[in-house]
Protein backbone atom coordinates (compact mmCIF):
# COMPACT_ATOMS: atom_id res chain seq x y z
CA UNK A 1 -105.90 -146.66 -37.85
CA UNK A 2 -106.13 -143.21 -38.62
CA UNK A 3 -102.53 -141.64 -40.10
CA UNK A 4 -103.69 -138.00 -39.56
CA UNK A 5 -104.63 -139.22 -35.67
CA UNK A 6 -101.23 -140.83 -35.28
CA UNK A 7 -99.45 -137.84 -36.52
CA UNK A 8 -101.51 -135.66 -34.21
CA UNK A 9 -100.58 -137.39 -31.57
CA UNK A 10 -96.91 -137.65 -31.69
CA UNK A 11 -96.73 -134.28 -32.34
CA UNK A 12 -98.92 -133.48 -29.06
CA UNK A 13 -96.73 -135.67 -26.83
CA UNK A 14 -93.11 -135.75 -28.50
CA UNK A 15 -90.97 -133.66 -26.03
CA UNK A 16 -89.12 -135.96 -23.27
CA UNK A 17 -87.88 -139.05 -22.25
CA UNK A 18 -84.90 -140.45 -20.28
CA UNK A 19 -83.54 -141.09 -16.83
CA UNK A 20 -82.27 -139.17 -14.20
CA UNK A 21 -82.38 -140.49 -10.47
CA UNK A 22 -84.05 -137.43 -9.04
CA UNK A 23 -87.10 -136.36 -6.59
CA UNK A 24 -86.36 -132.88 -7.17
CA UNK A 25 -85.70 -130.24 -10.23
CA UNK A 26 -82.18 -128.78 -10.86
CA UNK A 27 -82.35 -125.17 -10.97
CA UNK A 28 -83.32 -123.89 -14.75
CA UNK A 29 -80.14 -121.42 -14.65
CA UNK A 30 -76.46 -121.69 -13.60
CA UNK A 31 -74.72 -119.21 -11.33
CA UNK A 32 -72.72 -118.22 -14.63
CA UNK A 33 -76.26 -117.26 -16.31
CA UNK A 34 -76.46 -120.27 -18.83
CA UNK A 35 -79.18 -122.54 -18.77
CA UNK A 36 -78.36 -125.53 -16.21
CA UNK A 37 -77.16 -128.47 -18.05
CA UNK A 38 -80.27 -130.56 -16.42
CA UNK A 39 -82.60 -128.95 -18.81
CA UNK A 40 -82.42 -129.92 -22.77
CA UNK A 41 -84.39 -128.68 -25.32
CA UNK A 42 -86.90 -130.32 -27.15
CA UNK A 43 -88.23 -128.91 -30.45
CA UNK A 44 -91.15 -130.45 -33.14
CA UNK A 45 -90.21 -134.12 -34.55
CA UNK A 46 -88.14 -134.00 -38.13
CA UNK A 47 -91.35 -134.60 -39.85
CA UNK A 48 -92.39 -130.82 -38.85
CA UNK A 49 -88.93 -129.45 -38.90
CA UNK A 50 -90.46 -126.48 -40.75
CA UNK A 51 -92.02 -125.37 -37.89
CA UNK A 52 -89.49 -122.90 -36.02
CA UNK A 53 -88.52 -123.47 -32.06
CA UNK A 54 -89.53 -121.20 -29.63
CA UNK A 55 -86.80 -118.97 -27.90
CA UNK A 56 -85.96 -119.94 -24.46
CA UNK A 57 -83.14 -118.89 -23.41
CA UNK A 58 -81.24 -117.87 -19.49
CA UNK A 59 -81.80 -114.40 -18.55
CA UNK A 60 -82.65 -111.74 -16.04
CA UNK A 61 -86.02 -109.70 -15.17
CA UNK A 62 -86.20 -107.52 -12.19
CA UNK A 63 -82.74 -108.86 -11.10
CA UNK A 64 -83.31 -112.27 -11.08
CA UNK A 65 -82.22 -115.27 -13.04
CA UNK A 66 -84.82 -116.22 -14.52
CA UNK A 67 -85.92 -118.24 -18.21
CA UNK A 68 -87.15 -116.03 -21.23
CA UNK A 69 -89.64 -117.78 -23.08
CA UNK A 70 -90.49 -115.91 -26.87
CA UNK A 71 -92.64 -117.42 -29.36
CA UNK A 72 -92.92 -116.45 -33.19
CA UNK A 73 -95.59 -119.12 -34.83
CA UNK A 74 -93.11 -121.75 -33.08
CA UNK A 75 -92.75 -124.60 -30.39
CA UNK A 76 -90.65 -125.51 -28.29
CA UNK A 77 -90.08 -126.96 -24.49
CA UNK A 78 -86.96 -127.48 -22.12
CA UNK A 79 -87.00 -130.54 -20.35
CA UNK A 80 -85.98 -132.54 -17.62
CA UNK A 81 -86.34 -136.45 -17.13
CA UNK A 82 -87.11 -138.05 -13.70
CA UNK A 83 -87.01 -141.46 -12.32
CA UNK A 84 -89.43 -143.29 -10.35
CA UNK A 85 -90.40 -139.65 -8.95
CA UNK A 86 -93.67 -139.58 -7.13
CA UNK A 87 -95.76 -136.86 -7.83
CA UNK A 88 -95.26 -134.14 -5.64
CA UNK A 89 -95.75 -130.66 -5.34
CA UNK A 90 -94.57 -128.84 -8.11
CA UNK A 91 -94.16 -124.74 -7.54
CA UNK A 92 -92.54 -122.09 -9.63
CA UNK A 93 -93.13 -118.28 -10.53
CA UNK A 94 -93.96 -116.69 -14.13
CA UNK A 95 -94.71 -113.37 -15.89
CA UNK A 96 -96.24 -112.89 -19.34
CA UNK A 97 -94.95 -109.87 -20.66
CA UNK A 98 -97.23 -110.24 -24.67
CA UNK A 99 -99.91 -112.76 -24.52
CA UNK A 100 -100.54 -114.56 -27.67
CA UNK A 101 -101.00 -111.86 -30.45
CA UNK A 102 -100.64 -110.52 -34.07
CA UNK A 103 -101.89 -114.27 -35.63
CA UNK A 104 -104.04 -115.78 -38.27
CA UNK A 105 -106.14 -117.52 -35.94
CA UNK A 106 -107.58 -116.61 -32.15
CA UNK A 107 -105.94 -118.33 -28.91
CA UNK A 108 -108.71 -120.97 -28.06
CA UNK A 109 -107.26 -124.25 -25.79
CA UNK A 110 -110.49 -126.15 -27.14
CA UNK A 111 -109.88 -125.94 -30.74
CA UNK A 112 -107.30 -127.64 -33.07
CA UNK A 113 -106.56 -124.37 -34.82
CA UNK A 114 -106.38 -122.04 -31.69
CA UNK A 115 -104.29 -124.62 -29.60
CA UNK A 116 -101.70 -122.51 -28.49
CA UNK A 117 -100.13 -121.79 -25.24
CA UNK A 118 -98.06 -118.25 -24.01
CA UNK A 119 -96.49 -120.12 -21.19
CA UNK A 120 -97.05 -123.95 -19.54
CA UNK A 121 -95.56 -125.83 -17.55
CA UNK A 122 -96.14 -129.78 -17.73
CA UNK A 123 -95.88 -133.06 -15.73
CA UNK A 124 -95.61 -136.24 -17.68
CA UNK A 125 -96.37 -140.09 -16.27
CA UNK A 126 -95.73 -143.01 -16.37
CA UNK A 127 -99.45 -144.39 -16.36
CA UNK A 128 -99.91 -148.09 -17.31
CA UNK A 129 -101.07 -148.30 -21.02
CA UNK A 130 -103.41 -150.68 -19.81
CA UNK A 131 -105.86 -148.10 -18.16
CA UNK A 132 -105.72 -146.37 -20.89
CA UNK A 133 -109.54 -146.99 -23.34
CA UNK A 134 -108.40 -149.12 -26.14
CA UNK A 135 -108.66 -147.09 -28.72
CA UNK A 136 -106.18 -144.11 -27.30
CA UNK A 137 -104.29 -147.16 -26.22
CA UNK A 138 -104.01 -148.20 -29.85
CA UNK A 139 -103.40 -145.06 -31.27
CA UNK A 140 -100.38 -144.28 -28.86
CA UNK A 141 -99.21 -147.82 -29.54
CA UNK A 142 -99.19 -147.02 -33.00
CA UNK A 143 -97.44 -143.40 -32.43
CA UNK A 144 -94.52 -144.82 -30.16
CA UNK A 145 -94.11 -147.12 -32.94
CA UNK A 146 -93.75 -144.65 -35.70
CA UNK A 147 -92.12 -142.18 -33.97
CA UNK A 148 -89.63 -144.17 -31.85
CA UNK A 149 -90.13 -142.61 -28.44
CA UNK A 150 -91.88 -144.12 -25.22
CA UNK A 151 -94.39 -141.40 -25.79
CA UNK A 152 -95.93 -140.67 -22.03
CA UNK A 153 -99.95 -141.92 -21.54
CA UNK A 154 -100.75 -138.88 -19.26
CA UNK A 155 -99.56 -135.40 -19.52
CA UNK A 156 -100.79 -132.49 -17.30
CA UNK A 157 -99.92 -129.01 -19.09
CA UNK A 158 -100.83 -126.20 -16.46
CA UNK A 159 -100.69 -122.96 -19.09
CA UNK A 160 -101.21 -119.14 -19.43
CA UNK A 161 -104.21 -118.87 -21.66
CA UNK A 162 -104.45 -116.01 -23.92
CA UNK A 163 -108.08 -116.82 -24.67
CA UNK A 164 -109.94 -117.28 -22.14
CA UNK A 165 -109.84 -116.47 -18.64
CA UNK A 166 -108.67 -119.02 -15.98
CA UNK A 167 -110.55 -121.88 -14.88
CA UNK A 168 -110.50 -123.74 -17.65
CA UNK A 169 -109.61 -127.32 -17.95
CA UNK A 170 -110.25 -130.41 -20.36
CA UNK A 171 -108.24 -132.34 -22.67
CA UNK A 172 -105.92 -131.20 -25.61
CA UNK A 173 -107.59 -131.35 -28.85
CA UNK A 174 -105.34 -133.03 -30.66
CA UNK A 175 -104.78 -135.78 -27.93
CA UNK A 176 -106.95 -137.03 -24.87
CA UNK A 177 -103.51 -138.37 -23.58
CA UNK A 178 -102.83 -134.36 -22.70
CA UNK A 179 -105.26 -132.41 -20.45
CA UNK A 180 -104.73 -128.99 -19.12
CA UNK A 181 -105.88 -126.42 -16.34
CA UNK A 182 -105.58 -123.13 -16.88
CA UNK A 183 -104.43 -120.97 -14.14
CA UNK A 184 -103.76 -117.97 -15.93
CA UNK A 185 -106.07 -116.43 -18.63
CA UNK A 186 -106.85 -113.60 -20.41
CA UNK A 187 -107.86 -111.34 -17.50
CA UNK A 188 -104.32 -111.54 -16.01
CA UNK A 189 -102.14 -108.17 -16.16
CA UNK A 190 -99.01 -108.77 -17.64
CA UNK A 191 -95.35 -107.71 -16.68
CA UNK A 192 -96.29 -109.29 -12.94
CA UNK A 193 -94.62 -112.10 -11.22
CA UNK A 194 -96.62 -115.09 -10.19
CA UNK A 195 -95.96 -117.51 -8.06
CA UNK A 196 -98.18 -121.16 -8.41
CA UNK A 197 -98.19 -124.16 -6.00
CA UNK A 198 -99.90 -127.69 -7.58
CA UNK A 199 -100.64 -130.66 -6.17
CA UNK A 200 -99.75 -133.05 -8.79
CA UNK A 201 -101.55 -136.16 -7.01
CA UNK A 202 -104.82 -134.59 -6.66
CA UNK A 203 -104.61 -133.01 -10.43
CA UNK A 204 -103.83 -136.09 -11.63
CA UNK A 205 -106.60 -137.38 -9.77
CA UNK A 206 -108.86 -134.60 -11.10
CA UNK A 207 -107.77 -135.30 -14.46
CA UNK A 208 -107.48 -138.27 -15.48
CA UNK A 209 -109.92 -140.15 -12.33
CA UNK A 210 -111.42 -141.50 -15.33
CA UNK A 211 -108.49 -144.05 -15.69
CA UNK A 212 -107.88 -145.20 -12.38
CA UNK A 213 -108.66 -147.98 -10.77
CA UNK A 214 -110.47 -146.64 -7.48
CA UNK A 215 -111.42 -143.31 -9.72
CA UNK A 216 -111.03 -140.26 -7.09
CA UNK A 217 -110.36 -142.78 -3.96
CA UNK A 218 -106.98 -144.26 -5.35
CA UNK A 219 -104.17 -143.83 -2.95
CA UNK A 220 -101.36 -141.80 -3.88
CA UNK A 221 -99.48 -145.31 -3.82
CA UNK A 222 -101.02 -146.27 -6.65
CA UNK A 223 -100.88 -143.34 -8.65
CA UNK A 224 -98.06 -143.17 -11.28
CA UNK A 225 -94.46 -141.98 -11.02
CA UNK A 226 -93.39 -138.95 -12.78
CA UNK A 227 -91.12 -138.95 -15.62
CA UNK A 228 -90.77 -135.50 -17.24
CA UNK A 229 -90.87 -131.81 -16.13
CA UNK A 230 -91.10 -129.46 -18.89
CA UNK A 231 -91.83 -125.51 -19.30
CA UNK A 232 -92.32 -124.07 -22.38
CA UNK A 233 -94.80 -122.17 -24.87
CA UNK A 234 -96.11 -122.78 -28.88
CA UNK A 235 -98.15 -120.76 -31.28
CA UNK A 236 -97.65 -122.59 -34.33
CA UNK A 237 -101.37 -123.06 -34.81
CA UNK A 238 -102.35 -119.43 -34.48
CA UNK A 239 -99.05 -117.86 -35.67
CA UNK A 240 -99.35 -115.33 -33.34
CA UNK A 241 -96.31 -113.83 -31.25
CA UNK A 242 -95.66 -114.22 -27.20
CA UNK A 243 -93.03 -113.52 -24.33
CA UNK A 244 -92.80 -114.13 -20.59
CA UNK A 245 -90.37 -115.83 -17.81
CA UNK A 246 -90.91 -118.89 -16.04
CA UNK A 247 -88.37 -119.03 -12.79
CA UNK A 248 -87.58 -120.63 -9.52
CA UNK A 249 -89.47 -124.51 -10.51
CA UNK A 250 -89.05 -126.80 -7.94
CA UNK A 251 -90.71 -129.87 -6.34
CA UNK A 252 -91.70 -130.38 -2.55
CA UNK A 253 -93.73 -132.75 -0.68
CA UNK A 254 -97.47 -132.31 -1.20
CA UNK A 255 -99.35 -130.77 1.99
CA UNK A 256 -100.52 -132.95 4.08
């Protein structure tokens, strides 16, 4: 098996795992400003310990509490672990104040070298390794070995895309196991609140209907739990510079 694939893909998907019994999200700050102790931060694996982590820190913008995200050619993601959570609705409100800029390499989602995101926020599952084709199966086999971790199968990333404008969606290009949708590009003004409200069923559906058993006709029984929330923002590839706020995420029941 490819070494350079397996490191890719650790690297892609490293950033959460553990149990909390929990349907919804603990606030990201505490009443006494600090982040809440739900969240943890999750940086890149030893092996690319060179590779600085991203600011993200408690805060306030426009006299709210709120979570500063700041990249500087880093990565980085604060993280909370579910249990057995069906996917839900998951809403929350963010402002990019500098999009992805001053770097050796242009913002571009498709590519390898421009994979780089100002802001996302992500849902990982718990999807059986057995839908997954065999040779990503293998691959992640092979990276949850090496790296130690129950590496998730499916991750949706939902970002703020400094390259392109919104609309776009596909899968990371490091990994398959991670596909995105960007809601935000390029063409958004910055220093503005915005609030988002996804259906994490029918993305998942969208997404990944490739891997399920009924394709886009599988109940939302049979879809998998969610383990991990996460927010957070990278531009290690492009080592470029970028800062915004990510506040009020929460889960709610999906309309009907």
């Amino acid at each position: 098996m490819n070494t350079l694939a397996t490191a890719s893909l650790i690297t892609v998907l490293t950033g959460a795992l553990a149990g909390v019994q929990a349907q919804t999200l603990p606030p990201l700050t505490q009443p006494d400003g600090a982040l809440h102790s739900g969240w943890r931060y999750v940086g890149f694996p030893k092996q690319k310990a060179q590779i600085p982590p991203t600011l993200i820190e408690a805060g306030q913008v426009d006299g709210q509490p709120a979570v500063k995200v700041v990249t500087a050619s880093s990565y980085g993601s604060l993280v909370h672990d579910l249990k057995d959570a069906p996917p839900a609705r998951l809403q929350w409100r963010w402002r990019l104040d500098q999009p992805l800029s001053g770097g050796t390499a242009t913002p571009d989602l498709t590519t390898k070298a421009g994979d780089d995101a100002a802001l996302k926020v992500c849902a990982m599952f718990d999807h059986p390794l057995e839908r997954v084709p065999f040779v990503e199966r293998t691959v992640l086999r092979i990276a949850r070995s090496v790296s130690g971790e129950a590496l998730p199968a499916a991750t949706i990333c939902y970002v703020w895309d400094s390259g392109h404008a919104a609309g776009l969606q596909g899968a990371n290009p490091y990994s398959r196991r991670v596909r995105y949708i960007s809601l935000r590009g390029s063409e958004a003004p910055t220093g503005q609140w915005v609030a988002e409200s996804r259906d994490l069923a029918q993305d998942f559906i969208t997404l990944f209907g490739d891997e399920l058993p009924r394709g886009a006709q599988t109940p939302r029984s049979e879809l998998p739990k969610v383990a991990t929330v996460l927010i957070g923002a990278d531009s290690d590839n492009t080592a470029s510079r970028s800062s915004g706020w990510v506040a009020e995420l929460r889960t709610s029941p999906p309309s009907p």
